[in-house]
N, C-alpha and C. Protein backbone atom coordinates (compact mmCIF):
# COMPACT_ATOMS: atom_id res chain seq x y z
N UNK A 1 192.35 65.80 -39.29
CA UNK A 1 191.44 65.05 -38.49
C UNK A 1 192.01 63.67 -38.19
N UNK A 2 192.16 63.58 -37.00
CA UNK A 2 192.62 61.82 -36.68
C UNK A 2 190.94 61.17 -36.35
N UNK A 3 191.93 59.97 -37.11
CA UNK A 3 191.01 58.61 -36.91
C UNK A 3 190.99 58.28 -35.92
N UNK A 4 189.71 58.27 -34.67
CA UNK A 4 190.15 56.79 -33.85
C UNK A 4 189.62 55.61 -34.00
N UNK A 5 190.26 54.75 -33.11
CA UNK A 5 189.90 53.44 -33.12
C UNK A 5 189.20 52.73 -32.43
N UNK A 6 188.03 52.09 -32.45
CA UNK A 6 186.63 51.62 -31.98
C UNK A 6 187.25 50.37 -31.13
N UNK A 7 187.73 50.00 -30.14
CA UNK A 7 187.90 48.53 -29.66
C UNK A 7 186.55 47.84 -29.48
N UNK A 8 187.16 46.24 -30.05
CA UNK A 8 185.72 45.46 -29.98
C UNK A 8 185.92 44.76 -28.64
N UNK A 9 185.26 43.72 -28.77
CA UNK A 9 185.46 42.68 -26.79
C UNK A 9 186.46 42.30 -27.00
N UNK A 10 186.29 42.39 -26.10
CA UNK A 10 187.75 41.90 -25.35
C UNK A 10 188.21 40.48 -26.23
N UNK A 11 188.83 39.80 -26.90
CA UNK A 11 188.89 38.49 -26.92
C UNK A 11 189.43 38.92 -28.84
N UNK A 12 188.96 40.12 -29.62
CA UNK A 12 189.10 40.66 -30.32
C UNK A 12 188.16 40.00 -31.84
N UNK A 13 187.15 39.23 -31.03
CA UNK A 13 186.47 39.08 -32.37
C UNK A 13 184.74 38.83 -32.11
N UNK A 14 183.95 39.27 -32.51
CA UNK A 14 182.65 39.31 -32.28
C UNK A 14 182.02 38.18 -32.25
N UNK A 15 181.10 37.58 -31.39
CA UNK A 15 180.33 36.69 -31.64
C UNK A 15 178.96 36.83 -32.87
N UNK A 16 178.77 36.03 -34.03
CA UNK A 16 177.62 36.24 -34.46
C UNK A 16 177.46 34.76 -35.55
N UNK A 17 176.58 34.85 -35.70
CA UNK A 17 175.68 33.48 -36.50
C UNK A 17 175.82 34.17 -37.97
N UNK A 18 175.46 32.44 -38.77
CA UNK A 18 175.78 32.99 -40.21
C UNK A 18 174.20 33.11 -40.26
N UNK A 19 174.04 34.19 -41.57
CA UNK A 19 172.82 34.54 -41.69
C UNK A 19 172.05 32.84 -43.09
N UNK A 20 171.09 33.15 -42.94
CA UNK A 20 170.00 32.10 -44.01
C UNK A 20 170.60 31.88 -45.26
N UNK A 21 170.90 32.90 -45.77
CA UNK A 21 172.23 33.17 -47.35
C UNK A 21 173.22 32.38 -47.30
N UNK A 22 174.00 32.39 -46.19
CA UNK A 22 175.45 32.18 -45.87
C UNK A 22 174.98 30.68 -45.66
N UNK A 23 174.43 30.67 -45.01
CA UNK A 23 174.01 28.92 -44.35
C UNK A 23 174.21 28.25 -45.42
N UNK A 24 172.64 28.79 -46.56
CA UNK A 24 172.63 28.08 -47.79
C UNK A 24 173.17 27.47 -48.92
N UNK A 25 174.35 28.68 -48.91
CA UNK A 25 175.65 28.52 -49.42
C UNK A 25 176.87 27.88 -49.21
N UNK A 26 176.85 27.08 -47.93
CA UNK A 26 177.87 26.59 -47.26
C UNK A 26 177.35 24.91 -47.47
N UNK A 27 175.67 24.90 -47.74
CA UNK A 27 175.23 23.76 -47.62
C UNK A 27 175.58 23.17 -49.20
N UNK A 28 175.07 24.16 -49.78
CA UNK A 28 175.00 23.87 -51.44
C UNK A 28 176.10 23.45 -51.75
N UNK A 29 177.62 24.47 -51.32
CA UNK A 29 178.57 24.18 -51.98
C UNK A 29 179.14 22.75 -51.67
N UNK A 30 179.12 22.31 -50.02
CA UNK A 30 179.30 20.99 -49.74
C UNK A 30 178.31 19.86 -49.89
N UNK A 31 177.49 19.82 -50.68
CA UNK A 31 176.62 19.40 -51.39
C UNK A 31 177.31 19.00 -52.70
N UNK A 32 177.66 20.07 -53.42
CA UNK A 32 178.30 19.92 -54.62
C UNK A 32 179.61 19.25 -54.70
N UNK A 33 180.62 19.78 -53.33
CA UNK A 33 181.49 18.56 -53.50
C UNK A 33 181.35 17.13 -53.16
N UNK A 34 180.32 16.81 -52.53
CA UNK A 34 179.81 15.17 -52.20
C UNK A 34 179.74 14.51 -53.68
N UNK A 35 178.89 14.84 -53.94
CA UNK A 35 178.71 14.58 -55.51
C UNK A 35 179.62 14.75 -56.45
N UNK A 36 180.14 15.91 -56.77
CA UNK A 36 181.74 15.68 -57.88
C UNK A 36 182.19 14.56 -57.10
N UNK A 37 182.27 14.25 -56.08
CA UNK A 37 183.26 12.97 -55.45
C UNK A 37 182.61 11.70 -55.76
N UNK A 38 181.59 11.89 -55.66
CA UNK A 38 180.37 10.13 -56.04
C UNK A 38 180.69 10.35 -57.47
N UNK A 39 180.42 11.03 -58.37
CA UNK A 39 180.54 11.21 -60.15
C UNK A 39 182.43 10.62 -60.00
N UNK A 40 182.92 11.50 -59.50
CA UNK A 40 184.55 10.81 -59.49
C UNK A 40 184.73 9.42 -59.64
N UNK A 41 184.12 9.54 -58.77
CA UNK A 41 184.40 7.99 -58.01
C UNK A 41 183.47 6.47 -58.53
N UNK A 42 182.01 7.20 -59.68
CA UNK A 42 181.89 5.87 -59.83
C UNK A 42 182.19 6.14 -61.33
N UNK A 43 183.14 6.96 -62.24
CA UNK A 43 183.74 6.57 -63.25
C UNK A 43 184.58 5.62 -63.78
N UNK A 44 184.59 5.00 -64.82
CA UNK A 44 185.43 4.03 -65.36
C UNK A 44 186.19 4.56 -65.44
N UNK A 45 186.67 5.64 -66.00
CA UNK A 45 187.98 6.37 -65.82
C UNK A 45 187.82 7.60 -65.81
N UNK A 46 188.88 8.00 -65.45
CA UNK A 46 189.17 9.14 -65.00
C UNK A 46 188.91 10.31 -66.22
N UNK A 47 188.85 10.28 -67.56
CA UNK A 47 189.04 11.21 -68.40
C UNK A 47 187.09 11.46 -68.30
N UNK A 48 186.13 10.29 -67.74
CA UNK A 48 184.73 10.07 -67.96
C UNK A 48 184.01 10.89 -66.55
N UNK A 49 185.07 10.98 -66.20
CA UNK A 49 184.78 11.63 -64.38
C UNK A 49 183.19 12.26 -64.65
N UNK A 50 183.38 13.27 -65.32
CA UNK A 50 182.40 14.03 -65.26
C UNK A 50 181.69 14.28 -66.36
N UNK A 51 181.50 13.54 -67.19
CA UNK A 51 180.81 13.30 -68.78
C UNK A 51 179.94 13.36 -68.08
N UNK A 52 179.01 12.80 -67.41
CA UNK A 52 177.29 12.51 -66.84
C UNK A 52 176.62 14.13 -66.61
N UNK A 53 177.24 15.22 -65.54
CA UNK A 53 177.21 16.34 -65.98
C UNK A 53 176.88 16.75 -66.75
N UNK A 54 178.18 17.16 -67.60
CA UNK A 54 177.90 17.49 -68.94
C UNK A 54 176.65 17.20 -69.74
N UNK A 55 177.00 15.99 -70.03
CA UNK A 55 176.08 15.41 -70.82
C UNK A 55 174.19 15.85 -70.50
N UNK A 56 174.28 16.05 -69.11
CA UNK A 56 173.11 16.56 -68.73
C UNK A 56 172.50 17.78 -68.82
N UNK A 57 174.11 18.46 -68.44
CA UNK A 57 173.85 20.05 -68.60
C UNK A 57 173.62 20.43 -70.34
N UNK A 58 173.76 19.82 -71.43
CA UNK A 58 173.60 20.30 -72.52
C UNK A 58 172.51 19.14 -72.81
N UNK A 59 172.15 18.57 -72.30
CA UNK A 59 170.91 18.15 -72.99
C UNK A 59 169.65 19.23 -72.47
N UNK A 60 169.95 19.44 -70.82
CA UNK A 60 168.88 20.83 -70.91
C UNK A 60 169.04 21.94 -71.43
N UNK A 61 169.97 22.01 -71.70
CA UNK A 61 170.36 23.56 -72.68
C UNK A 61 169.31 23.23 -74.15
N UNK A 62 170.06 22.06 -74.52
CA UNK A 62 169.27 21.42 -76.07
C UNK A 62 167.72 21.71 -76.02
N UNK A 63 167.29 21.08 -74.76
CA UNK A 63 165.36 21.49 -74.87
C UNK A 63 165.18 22.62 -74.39
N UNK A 64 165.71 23.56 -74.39
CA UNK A 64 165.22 24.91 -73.67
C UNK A 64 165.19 24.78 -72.30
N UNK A 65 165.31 23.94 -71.45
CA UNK A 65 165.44 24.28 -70.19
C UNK A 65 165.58 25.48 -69.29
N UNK A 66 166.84 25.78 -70.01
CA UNK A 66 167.91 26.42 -69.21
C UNK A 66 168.16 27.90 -69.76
């Protein structure tokens, strides 16, 4: 049995929108790098970059939060 092959438009790539998921995810993640960059950036040094994080993420771990 041969395969054939479906051609799309002409131009060879479909027009379409990102769906609500995809959006969200594109927002969040550049979201998240704004911020690692502000935490970067207002450290005293560099080894403290991201202590504030941390430090946050296990204090909600500590009360049950999470």
């Amino acid at each position: 049995m041969a395969q054939t092959m479906v051609a799309g438009p002409p131009g060879g790539s479909t027009k379409r929108s990102m769906s609500i998921g995809e959006m969200g995810t594109a927002v969040a993640l550049v979201a998240l790098a704004f911020l690692s960059l502000f935490i970067a950036a207002k450290a005293w040094t560099p080894e403290y970059a991201f202590t504030p994080l941390c430090s946050a993420w296990e204090a909600s771990r500590a009360s049950g939060a999470l």
